[in-house]
Each structure stands twice: as C-alpha cells, then as structure tokens.
ModelCIF file with pLDDT and N, C-alpha, C, O atoms, coordinates in Angstrom:
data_MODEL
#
_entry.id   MODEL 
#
_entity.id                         1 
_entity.type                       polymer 
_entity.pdbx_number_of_molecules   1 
#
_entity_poly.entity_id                      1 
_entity_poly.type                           'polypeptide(L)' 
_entity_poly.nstd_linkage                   no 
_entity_poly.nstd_monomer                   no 
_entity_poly.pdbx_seq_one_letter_code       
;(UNK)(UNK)(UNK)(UNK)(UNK)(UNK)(UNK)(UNK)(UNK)(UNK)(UNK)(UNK)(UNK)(UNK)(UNK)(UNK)
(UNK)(UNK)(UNK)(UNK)(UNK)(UNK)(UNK)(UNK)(UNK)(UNK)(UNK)(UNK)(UNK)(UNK)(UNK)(UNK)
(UNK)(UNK)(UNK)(UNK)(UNK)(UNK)(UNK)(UNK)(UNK)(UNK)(UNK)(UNK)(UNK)(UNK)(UNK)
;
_entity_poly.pdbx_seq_one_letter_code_can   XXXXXXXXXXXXXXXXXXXXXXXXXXXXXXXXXXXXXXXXXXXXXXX 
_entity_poly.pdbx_strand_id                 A 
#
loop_
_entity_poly_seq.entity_id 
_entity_poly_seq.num 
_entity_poly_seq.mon_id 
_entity_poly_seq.hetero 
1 1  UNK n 
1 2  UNK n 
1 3  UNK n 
1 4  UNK n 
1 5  UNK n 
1 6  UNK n 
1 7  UNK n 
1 8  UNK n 
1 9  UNK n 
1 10 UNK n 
1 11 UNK n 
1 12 UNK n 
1 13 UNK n 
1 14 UNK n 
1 15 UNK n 
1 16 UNK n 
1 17 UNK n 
1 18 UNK n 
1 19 UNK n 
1 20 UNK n 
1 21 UNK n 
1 22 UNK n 
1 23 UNK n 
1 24 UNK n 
1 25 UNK n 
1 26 UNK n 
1 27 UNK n 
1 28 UNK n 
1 29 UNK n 
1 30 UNK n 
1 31 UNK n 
1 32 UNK n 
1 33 UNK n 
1 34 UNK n 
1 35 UNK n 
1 36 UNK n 
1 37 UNK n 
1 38 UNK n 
1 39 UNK n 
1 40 UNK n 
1 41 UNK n 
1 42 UNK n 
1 43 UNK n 
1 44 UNK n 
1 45 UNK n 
1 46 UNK n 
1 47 UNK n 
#
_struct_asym.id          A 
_struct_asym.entity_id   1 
#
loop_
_ma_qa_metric.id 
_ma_qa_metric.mode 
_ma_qa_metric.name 
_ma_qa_metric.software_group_id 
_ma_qa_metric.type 
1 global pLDDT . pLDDT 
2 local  pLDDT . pLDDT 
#
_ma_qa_metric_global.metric_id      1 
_ma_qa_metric_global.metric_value   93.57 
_ma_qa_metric_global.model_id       1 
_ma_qa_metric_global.ordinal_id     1 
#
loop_
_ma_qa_metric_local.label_asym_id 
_ma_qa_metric_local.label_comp_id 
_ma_qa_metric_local.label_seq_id 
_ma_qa_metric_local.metric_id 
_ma_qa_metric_local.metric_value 
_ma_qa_metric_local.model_id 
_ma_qa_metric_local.ordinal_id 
A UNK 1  2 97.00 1 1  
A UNK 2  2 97.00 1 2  
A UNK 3  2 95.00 1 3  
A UNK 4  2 96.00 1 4  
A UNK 5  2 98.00 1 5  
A UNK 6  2 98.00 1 6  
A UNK 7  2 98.00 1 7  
A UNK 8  2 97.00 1 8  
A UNK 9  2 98.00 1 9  
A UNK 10 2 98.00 1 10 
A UNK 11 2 99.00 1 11 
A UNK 12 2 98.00 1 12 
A UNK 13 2 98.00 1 13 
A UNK 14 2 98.00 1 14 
A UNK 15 2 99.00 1 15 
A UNK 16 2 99.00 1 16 
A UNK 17 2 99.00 1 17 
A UNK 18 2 98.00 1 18 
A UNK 19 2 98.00 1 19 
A UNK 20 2 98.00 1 20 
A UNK 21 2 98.00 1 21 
A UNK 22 2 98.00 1 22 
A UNK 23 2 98.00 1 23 
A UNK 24 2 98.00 1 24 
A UNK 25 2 98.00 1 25 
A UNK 26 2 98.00 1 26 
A UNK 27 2 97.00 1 27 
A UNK 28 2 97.00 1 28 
A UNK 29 2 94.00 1 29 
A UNK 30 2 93.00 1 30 
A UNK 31 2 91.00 1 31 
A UNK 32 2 88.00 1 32 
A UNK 33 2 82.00 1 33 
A UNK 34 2 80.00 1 34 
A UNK 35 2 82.00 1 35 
A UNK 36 2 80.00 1 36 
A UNK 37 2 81.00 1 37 
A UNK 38 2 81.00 1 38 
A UNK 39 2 80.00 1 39 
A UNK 40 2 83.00 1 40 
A UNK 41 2 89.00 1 41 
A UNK 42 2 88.00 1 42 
A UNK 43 2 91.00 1 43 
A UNK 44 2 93.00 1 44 
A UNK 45 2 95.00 1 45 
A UNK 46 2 94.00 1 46 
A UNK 47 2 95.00 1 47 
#
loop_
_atom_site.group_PDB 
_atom_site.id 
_atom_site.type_symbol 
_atom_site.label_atom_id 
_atom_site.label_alt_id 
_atom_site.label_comp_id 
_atom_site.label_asym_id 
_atom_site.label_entity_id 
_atom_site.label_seq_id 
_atom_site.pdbx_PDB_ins_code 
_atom_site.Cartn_x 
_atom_site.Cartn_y 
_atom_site.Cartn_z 
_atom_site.occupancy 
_atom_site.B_iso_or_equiv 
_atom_site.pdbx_formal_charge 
_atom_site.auth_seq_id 
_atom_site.auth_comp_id 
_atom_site.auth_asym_id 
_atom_site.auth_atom_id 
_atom_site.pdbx_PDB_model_num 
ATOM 1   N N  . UNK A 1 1  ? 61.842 -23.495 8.830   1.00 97.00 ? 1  UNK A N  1 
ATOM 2   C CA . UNK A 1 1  ? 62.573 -22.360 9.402   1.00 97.00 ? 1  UNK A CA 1 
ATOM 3   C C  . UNK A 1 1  ? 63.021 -21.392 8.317   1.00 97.00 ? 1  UNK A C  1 
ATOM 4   O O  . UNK A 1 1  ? 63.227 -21.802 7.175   1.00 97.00 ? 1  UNK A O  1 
ATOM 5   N N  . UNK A 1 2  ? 63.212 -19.824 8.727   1.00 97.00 ? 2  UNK A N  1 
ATOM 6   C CA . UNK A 1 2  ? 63.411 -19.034 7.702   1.00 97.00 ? 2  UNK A CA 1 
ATOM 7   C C  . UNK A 1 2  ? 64.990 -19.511 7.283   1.00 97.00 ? 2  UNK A C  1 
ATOM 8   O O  . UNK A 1 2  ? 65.817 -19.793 8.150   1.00 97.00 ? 2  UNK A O  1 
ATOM 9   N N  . UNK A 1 3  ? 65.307 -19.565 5.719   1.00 95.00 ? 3  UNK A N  1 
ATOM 10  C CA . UNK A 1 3  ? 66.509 -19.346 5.497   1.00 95.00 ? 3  UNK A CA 1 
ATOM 11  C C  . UNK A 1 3  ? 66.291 -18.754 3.904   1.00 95.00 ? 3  UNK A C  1 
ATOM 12  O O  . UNK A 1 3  ? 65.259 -18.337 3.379   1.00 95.00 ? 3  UNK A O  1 
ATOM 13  N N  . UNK A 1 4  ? 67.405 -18.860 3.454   1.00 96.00 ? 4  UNK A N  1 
ATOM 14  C CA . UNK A 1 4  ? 67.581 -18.308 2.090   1.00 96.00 ? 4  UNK A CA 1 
ATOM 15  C C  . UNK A 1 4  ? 67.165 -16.986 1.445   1.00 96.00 ? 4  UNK A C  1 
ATOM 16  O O  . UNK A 1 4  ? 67.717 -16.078 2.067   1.00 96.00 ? 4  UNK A O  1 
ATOM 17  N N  . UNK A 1 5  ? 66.550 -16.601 0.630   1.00 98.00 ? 5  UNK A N  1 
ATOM 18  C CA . UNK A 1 5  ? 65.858 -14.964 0.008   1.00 98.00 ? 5  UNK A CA 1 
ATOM 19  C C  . UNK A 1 5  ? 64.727 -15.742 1.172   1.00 98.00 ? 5  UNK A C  1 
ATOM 20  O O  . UNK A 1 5  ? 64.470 -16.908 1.471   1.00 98.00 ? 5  UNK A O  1 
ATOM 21  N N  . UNK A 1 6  ? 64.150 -14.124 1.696   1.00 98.00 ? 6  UNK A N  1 
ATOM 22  C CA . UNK A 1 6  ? 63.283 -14.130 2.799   1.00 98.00 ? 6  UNK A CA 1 
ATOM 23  C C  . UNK A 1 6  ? 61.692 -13.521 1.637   1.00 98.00 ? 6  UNK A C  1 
ATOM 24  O O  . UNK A 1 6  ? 62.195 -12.844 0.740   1.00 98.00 ? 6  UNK A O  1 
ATOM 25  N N  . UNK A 1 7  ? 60.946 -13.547 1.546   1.00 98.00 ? 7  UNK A N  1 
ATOM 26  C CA . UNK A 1 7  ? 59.528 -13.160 0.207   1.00 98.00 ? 7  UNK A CA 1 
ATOM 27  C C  . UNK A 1 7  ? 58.581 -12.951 1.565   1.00 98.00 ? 7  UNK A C  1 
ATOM 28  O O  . UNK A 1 7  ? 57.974 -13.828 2.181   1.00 98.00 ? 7  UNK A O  1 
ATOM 29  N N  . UNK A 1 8  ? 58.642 -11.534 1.841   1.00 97.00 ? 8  UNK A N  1 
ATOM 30  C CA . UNK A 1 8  ? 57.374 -11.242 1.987   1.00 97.00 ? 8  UNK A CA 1 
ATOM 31  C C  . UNK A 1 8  ? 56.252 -10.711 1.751   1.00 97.00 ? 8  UNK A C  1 
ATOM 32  O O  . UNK A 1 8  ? 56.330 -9.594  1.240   1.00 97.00 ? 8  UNK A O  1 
ATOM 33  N N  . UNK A 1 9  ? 55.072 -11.168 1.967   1.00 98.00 ? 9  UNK A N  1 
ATOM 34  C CA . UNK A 1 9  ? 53.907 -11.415 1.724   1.00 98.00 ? 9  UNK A CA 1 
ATOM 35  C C  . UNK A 1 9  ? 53.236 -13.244 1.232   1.00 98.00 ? 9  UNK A C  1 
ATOM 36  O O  . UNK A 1 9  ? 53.225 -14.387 1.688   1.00 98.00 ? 9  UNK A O  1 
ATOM 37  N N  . UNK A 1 10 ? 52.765 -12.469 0.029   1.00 98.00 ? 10 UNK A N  1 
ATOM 38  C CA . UNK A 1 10 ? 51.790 -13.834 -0.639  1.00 98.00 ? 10 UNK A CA 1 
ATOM 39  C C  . UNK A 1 10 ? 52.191 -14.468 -1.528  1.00 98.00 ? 10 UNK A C  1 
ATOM 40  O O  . UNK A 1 10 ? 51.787 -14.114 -2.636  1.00 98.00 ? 10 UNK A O  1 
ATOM 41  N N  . UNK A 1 11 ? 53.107 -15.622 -1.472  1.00 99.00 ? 11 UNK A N  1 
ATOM 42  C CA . UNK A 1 11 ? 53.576 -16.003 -2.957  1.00 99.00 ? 11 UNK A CA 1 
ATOM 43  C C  . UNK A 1 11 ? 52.691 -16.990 -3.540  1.00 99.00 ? 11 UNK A C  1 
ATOM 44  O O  . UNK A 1 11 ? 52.396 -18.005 -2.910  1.00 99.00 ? 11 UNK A O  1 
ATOM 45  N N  . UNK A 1 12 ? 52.180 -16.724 -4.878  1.00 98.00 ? 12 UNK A N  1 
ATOM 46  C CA . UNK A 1 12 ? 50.819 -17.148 -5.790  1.00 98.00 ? 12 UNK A CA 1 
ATOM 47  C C  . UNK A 1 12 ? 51.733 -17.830 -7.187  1.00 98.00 ? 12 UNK A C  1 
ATOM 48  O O  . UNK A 1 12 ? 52.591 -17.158 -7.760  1.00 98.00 ? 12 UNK A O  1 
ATOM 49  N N  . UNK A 1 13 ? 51.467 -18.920 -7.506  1.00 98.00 ? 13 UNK A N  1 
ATOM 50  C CA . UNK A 1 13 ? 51.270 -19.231 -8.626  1.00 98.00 ? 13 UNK A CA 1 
ATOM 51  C C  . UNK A 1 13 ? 51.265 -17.967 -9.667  1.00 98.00 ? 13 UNK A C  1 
ATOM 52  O O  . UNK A 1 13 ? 50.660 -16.935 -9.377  1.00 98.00 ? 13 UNK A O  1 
ATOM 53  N N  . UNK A 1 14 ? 52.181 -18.156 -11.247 1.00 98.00 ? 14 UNK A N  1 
ATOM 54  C CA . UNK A 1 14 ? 52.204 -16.908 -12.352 1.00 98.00 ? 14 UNK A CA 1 
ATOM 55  C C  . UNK A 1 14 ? 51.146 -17.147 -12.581 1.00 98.00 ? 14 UNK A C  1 
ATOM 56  O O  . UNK A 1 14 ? 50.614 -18.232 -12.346 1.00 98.00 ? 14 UNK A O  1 
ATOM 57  N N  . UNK A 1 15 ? 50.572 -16.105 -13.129 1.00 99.00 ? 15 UNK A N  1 
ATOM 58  C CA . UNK A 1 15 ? 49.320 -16.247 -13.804 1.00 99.00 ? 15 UNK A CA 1 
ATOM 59  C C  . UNK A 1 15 ? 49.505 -16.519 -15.304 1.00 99.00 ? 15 UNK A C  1 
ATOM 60  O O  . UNK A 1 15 ? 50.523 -16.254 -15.944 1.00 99.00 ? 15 UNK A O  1 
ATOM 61  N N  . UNK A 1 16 ? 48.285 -17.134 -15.821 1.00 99.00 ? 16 UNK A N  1 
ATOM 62  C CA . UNK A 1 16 ? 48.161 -17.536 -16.971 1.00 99.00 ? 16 UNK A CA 1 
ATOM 63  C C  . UNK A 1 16 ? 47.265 -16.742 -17.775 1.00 99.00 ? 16 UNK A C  1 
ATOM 64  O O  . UNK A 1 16 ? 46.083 -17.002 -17.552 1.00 99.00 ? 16 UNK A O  1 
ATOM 65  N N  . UNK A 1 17 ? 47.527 -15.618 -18.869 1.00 99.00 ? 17 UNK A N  1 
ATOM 66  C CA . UNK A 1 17 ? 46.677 -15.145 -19.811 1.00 99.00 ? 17 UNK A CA 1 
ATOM 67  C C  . UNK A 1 17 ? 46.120 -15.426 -20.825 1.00 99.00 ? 17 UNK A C  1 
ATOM 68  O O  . UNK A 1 17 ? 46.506 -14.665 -21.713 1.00 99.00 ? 17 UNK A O  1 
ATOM 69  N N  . UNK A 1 18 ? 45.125 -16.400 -21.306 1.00 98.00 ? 18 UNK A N  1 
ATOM 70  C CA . UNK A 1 18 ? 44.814 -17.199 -21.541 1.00 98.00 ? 18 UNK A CA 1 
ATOM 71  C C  . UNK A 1 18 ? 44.365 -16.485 -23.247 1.00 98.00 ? 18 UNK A C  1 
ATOM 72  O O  . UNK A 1 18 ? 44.436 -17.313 -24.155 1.00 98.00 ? 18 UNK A O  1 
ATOM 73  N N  . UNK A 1 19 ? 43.991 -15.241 -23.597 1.00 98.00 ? 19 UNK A N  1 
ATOM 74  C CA . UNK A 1 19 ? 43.276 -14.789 -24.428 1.00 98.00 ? 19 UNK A CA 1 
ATOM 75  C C  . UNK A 1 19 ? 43.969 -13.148 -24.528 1.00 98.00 ? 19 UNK A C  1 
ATOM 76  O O  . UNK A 1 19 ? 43.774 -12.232 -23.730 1.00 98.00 ? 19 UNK A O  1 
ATOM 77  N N  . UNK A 1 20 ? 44.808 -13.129 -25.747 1.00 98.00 ? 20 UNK A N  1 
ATOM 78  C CA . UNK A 1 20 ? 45.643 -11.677 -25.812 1.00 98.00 ? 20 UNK A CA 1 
ATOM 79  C C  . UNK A 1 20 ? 45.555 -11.131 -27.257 1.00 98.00 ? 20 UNK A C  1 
ATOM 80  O O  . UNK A 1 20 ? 45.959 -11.756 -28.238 1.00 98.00 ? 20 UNK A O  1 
ATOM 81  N N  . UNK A 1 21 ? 44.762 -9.418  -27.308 1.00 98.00 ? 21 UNK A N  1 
ATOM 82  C CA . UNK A 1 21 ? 45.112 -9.036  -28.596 1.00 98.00 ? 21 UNK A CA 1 
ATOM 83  C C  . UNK A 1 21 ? 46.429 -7.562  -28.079 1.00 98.00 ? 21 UNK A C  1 
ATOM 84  O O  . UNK A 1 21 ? 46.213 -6.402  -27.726 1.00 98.00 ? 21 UNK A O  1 
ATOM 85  N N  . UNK A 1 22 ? 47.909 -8.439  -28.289 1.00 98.00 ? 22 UNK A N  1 
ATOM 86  C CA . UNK A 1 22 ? 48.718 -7.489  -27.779 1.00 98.00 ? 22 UNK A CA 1 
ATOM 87  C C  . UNK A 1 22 ? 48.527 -5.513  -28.461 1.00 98.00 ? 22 UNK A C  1 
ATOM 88  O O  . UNK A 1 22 ? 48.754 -4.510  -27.785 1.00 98.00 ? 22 UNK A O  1 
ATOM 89  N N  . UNK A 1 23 ? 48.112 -5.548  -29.765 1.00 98.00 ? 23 UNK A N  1 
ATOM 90  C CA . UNK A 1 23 ? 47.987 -4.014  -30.163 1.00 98.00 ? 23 UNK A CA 1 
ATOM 91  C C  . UNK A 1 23 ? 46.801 -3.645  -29.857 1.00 98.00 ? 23 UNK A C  1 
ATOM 92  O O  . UNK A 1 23 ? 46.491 -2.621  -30.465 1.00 98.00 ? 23 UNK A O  1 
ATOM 93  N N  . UNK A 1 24 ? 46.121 -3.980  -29.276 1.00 98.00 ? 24 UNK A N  1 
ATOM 94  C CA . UNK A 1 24 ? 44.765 -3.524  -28.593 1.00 98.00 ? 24 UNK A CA 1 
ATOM 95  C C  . UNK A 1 24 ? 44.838 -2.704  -27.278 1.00 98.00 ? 24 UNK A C  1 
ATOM 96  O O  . UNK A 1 24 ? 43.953 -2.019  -26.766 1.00 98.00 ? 24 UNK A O  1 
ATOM 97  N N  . UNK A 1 25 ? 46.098 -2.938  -26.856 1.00 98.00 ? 25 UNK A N  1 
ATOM 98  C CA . UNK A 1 25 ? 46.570 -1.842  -25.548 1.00 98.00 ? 25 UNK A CA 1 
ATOM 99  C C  . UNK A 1 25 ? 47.012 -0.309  -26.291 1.00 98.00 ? 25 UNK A C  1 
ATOM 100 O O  . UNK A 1 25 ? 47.799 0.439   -25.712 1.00 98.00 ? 25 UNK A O  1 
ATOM 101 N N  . UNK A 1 26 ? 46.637 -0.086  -27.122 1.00 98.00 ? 26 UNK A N  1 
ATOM 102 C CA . UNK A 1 26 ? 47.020 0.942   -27.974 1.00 98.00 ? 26 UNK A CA 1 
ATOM 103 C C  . UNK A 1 26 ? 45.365 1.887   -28.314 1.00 98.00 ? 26 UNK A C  1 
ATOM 104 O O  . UNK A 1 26 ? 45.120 2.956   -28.873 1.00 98.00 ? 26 UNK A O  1 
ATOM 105 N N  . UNK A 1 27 ? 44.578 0.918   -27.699 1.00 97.00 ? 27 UNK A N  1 
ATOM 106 C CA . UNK A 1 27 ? 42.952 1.799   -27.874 1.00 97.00 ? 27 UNK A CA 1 
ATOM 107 C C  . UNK A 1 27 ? 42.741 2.193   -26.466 1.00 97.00 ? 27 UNK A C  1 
ATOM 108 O O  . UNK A 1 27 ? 42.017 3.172   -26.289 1.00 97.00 ? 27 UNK A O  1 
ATOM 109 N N  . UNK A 1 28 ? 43.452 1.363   -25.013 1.00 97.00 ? 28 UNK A N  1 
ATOM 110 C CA . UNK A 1 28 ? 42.994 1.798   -24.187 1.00 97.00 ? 28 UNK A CA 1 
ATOM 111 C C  . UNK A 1 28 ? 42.570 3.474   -23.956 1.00 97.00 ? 28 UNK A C  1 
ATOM 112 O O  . UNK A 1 28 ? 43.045 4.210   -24.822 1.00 97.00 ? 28 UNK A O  1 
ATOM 113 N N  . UNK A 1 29 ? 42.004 3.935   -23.234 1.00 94.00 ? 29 UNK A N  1 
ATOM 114 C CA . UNK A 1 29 ? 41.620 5.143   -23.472 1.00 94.00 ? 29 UNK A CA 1 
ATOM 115 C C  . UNK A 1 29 ? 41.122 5.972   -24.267 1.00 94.00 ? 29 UNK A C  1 
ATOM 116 O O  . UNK A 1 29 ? 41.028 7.174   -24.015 1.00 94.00 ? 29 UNK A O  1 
ATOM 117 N N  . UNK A 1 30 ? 40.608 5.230   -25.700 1.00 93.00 ? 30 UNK A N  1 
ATOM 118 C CA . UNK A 1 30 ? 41.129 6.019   -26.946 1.00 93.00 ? 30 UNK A CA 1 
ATOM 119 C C  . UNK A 1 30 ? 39.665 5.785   -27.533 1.00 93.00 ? 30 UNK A C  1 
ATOM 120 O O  . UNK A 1 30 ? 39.242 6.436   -28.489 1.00 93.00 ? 30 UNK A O  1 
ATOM 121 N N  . UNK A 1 31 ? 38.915 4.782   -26.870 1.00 91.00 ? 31 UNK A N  1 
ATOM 122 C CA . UNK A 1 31 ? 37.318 4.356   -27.344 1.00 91.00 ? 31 UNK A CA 1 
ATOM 123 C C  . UNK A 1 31 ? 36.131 4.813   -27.754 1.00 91.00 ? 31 UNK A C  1 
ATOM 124 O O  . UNK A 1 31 ? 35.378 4.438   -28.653 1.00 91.00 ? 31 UNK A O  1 
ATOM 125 N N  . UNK A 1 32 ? 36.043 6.082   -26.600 1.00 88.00 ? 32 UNK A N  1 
ATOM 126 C CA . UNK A 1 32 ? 35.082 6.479   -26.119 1.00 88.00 ? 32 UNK A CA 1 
ATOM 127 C C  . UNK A 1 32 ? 34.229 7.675   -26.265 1.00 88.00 ? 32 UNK A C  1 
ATOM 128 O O  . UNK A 1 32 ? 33.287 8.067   -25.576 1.00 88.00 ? 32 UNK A O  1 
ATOM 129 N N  . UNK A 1 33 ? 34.844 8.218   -27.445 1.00 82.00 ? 33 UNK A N  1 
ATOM 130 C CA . UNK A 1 33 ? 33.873 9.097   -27.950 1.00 82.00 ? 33 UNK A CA 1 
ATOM 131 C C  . UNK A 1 33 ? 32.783 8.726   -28.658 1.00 82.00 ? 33 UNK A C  1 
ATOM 132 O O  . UNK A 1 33 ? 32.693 7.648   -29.244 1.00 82.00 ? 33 UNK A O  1 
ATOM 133 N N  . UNK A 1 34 ? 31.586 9.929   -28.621 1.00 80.00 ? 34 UNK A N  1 
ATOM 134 C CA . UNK A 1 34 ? 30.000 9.300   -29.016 1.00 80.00 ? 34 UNK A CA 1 
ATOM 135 C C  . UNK A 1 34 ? 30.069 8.536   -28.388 1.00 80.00 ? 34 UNK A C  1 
ATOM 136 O O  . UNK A 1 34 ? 30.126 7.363   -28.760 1.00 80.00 ? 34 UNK A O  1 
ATOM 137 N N  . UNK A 1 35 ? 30.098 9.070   -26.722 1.00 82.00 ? 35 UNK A N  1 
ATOM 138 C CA . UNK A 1 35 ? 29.573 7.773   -25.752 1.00 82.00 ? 35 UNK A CA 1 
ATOM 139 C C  . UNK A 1 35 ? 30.019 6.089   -25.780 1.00 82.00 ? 35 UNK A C  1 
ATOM 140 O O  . UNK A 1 35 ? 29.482 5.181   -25.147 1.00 82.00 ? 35 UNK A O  1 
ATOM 141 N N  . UNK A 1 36 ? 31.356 5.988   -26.874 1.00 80.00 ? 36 UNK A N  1 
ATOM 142 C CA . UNK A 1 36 ? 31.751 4.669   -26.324 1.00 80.00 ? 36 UNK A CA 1 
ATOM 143 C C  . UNK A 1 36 ? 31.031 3.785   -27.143 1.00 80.00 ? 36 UNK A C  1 
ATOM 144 O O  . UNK A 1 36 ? 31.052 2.725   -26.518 1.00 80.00 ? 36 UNK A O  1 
ATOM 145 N N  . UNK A 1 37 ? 30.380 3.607   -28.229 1.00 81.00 ? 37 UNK A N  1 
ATOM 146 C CA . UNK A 1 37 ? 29.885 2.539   -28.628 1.00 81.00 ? 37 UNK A CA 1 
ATOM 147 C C  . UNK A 1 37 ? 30.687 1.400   -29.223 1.00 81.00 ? 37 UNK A C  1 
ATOM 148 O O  . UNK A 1 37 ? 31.770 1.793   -29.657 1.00 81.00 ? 37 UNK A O  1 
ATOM 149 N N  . UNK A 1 38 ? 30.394 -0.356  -29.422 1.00 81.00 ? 38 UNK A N  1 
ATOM 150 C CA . UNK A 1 38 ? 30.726 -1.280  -30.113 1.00 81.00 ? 38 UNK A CA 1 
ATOM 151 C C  . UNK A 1 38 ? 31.266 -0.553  -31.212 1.00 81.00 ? 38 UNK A C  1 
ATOM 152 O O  . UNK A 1 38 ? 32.459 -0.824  -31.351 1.00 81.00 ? 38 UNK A O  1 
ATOM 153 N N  . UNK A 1 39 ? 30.904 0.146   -31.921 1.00 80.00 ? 39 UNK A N  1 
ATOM 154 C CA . UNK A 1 39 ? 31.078 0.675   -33.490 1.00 80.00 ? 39 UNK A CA 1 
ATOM 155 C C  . UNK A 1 39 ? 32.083 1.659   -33.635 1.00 80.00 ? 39 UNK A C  1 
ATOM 156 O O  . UNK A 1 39 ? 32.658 1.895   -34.697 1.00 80.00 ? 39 UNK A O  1 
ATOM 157 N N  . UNK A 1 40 ? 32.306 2.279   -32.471 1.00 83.00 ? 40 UNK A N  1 
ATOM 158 C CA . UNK A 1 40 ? 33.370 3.490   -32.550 1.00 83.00 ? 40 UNK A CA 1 
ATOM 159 C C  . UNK A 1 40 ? 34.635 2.435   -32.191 1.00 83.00 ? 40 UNK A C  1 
ATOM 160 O O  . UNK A 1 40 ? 35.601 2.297   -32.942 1.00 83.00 ? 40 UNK A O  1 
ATOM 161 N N  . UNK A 1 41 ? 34.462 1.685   -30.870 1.00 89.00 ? 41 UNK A N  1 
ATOM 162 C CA . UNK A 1 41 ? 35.776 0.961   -30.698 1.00 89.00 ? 41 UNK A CA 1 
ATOM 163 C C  . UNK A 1 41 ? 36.045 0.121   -32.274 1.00 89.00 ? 41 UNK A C  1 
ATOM 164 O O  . UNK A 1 41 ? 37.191 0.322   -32.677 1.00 89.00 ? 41 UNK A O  1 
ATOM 165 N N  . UNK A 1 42 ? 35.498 -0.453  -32.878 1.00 88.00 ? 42 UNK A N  1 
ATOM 166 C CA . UNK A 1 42 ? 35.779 -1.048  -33.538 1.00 88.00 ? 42 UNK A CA 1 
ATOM 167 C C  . UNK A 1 42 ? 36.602 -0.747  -35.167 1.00 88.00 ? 42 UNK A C  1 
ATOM 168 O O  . UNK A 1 42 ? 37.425 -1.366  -35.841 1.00 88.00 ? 42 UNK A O  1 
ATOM 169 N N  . UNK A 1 43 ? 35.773 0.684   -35.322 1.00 91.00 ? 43 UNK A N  1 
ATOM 170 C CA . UNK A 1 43 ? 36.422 1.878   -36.143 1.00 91.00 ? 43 UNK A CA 1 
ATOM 171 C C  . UNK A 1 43 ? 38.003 2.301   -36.198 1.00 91.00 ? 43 UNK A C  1 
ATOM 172 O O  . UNK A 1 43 ? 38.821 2.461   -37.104 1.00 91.00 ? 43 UNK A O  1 
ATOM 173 N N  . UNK A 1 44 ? 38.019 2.400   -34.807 1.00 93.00 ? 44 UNK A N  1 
ATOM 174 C CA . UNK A 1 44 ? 39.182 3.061   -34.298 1.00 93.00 ? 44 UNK A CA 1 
ATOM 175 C C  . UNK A 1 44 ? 40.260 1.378   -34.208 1.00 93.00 ? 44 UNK A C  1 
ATOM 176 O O  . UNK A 1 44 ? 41.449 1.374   -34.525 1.00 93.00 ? 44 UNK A O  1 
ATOM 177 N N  . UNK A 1 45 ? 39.804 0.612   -33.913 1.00 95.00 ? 45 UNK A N  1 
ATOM 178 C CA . UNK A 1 45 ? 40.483 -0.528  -34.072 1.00 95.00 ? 45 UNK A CA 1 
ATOM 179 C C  . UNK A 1 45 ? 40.981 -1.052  -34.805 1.00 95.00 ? 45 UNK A C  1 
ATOM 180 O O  . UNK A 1 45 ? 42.089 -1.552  -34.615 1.00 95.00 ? 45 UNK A O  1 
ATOM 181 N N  . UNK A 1 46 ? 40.194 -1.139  -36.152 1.00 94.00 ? 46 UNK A N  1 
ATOM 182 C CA . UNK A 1 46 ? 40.712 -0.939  -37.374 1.00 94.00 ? 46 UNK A CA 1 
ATOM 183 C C  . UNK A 1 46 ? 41.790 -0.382  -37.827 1.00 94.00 ? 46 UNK A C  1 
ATOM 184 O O  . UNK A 1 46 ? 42.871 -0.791  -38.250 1.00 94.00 ? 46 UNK A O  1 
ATOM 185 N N  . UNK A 1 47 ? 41.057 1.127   -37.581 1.00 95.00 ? 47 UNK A N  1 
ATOM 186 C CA . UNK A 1 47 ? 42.572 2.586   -37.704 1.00 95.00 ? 47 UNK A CA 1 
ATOM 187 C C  . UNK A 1 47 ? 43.819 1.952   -37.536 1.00 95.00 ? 47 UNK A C  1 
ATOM 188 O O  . UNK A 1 47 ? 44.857 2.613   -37.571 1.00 95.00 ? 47 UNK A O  1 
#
C-alpha cells in the first residue's frame, strides 16, 4: 500500500560508471575540426 515519499515513475538501480577520463568533458565539442579526426582529438587533448 502507498505510504511514505510517494516516487513516481521508474525507480532503477544507480548506475555504475565503470571507465572515466573526468578532464575529457572539456573537449566535448571542441574535436572536430579537419573533419574530426583520431589525430586532431588527440592534439587538442593533449593541449
């Protein structure tokens, strides 16, 4: 029966992120010139 805090929708298990390079959210968007290649992200990754 309902009682207590009422949660609606879907309650799921936290998720687990298993594999994180946290300053790498700092290239999002930022890749993709000369079409985006392995070599430019990686340039700029560096940077």
């Amino acid at each position: 029966p309902r009682s207590g805090t009422v949660l609606a929708g879907l309650v799921m298990p936290g998720f687990a992120n298993g594999h994180s390079h946290a300053f790498h959210r700092a290239l999002r968007g930022r890749t993709h010139h000369d079409r985006g290649t392995f070599w430019t992200w990686r340039e700029r990754m560096y940077a």
